[in-house]
C-alpha atoms as a PDB file:
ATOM      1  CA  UNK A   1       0.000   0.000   0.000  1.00  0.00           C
ATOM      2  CA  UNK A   2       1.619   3.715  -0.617  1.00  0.00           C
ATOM      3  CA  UNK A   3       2.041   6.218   1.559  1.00  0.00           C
ATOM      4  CA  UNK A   4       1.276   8.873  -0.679  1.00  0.00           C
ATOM      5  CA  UNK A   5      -2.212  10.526   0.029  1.00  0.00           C
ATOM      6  CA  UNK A   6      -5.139   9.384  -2.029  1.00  0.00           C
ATOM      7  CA  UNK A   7      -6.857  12.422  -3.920  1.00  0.00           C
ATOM      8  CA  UNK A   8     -10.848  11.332  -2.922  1.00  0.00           C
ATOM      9  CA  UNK A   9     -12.005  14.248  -4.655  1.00  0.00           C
ATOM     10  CA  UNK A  10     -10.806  17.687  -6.363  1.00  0.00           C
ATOM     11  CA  UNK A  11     -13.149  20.188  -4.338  1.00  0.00           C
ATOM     12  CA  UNK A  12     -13.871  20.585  -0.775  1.00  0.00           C
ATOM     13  CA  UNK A  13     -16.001  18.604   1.693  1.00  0.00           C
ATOM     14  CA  UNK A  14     -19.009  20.835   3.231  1.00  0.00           C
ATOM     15  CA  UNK A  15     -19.628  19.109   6.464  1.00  0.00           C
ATOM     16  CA  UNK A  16     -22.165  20.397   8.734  1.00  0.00           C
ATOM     17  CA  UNK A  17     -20.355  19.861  12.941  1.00  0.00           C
ATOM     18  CA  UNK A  18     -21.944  20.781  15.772  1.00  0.00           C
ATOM     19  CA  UNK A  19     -19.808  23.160  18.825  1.00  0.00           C
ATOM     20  CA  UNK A  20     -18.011  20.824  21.293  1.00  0.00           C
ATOM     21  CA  UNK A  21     -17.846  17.378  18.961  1.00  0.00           C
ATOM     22  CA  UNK A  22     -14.609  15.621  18.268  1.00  0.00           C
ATOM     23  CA  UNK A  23     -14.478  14.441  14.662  1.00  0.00           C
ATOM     24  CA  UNK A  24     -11.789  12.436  12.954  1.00  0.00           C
ATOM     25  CA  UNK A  25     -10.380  13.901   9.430  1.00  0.00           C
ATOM     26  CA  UNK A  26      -9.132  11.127   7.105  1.00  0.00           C
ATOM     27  CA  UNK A  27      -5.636  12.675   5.662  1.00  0.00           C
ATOM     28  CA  UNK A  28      -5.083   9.392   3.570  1.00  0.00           C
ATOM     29  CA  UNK A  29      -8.003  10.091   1.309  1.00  0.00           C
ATOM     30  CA  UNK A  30      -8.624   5.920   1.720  1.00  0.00           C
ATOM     31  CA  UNK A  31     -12.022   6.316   3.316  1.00  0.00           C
ATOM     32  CA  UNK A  32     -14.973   5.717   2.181  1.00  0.00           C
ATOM     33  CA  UNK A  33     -16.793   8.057   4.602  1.00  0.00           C
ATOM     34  CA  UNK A  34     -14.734  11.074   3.494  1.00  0.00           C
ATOM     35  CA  UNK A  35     -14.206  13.401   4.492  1.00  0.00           C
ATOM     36  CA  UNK A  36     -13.822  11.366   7.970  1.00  0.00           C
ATOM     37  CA  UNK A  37     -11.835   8.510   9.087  1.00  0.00           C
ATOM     38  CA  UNK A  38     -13.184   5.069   8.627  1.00  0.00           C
ATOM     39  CA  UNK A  39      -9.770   3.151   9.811  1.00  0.00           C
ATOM     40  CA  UNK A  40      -8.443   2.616   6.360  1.00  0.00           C
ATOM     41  CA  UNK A  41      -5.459   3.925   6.515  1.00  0.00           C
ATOM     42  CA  UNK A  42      -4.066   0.917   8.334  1.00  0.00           C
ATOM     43  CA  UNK A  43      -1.059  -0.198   7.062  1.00  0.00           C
ATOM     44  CA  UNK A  44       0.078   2.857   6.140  1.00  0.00           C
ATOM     45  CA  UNK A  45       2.164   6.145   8.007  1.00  0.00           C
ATOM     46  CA  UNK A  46      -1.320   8.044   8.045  1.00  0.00           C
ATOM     47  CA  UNK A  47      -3.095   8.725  10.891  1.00  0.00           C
ATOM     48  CA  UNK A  48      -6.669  10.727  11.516  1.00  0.00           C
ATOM     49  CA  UNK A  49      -6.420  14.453  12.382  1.00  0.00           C
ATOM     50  CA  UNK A  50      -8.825  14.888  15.254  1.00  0.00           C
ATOM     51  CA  UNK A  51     -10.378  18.225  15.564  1.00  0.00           C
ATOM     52  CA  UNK A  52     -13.057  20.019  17.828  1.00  0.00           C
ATOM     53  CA  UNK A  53     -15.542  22.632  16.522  1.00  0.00           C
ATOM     54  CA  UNK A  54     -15.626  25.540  18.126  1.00  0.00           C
ATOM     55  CA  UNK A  55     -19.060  26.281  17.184  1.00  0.00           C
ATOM     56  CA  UNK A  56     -21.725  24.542  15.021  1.00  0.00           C
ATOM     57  CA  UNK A  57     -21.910  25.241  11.645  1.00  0.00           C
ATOM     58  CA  UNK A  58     -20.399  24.606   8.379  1.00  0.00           C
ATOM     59  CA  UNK A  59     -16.594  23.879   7.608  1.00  0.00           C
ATOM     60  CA  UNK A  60     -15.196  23.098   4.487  1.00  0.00           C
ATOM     61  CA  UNK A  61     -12.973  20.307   5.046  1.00  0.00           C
ATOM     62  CA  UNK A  62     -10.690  19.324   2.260  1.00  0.00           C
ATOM     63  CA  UNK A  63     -11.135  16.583   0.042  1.00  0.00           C
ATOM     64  CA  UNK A  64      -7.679  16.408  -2.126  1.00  0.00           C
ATOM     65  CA  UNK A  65      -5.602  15.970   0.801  1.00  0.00           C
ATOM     66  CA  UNK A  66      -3.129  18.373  -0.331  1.00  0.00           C
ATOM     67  CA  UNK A  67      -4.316  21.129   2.133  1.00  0.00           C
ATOM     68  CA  UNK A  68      -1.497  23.246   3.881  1.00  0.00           C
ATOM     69  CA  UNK A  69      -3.893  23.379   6.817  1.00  0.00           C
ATOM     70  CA  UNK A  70      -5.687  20.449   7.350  1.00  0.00           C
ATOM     71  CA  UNK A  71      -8.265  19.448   7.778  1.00  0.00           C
ATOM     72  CA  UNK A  72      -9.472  22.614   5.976  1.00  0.00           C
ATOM     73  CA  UNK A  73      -9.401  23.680   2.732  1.00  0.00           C
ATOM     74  CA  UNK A  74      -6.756  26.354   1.271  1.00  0.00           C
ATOM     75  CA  UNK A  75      -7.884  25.504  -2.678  1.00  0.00           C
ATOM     76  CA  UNK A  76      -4.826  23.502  -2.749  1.00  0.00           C
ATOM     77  CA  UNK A  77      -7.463  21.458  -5.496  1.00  0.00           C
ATOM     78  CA  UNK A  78      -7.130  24.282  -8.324  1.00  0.00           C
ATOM     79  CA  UNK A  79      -3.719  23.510  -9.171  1.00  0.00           C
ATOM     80  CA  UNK A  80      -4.416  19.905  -9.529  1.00  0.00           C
END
């Protein structure tokens, strides 16, 4: 299996979170609940990137995995 990131998709993730909530950011693009961790990067150097919301509402998480600031999306995806 490579350790490169998978690209899941070339725009970002709008995920709804609610203030308080731990969620679980898949940075190996692998899952298939994206843009969230589903354990698939086993076997690999990737981990999740857990973050809290600081208040509910909607992020824009990104979905190429090429983000300078994960989990959130810097439109690293326009110069794919």
């Amino acid at each position: 299996m490579s350790d490169e990131a998978v690209i899941a998709q070339k725009s970002p993730c709008a995920v709804e979170v609610t203030e308080g909530q731990t969620y679980y950011y898949c940075s190996c693009g692998r899952s298939q609940k994206q843009p969230f961790c589903d354990g698939s990067h086993r076997g690999t150097d990737f981990t999740p990137q857990p973050f809290t919301a600081e208040k509910s509402e909607t992020l824009y998480l990104c979905g190429c995995k090429q983000t300078a600031n994960p989990p959130f999306c810097d439109g690293s995806h326009k110069n794919l």
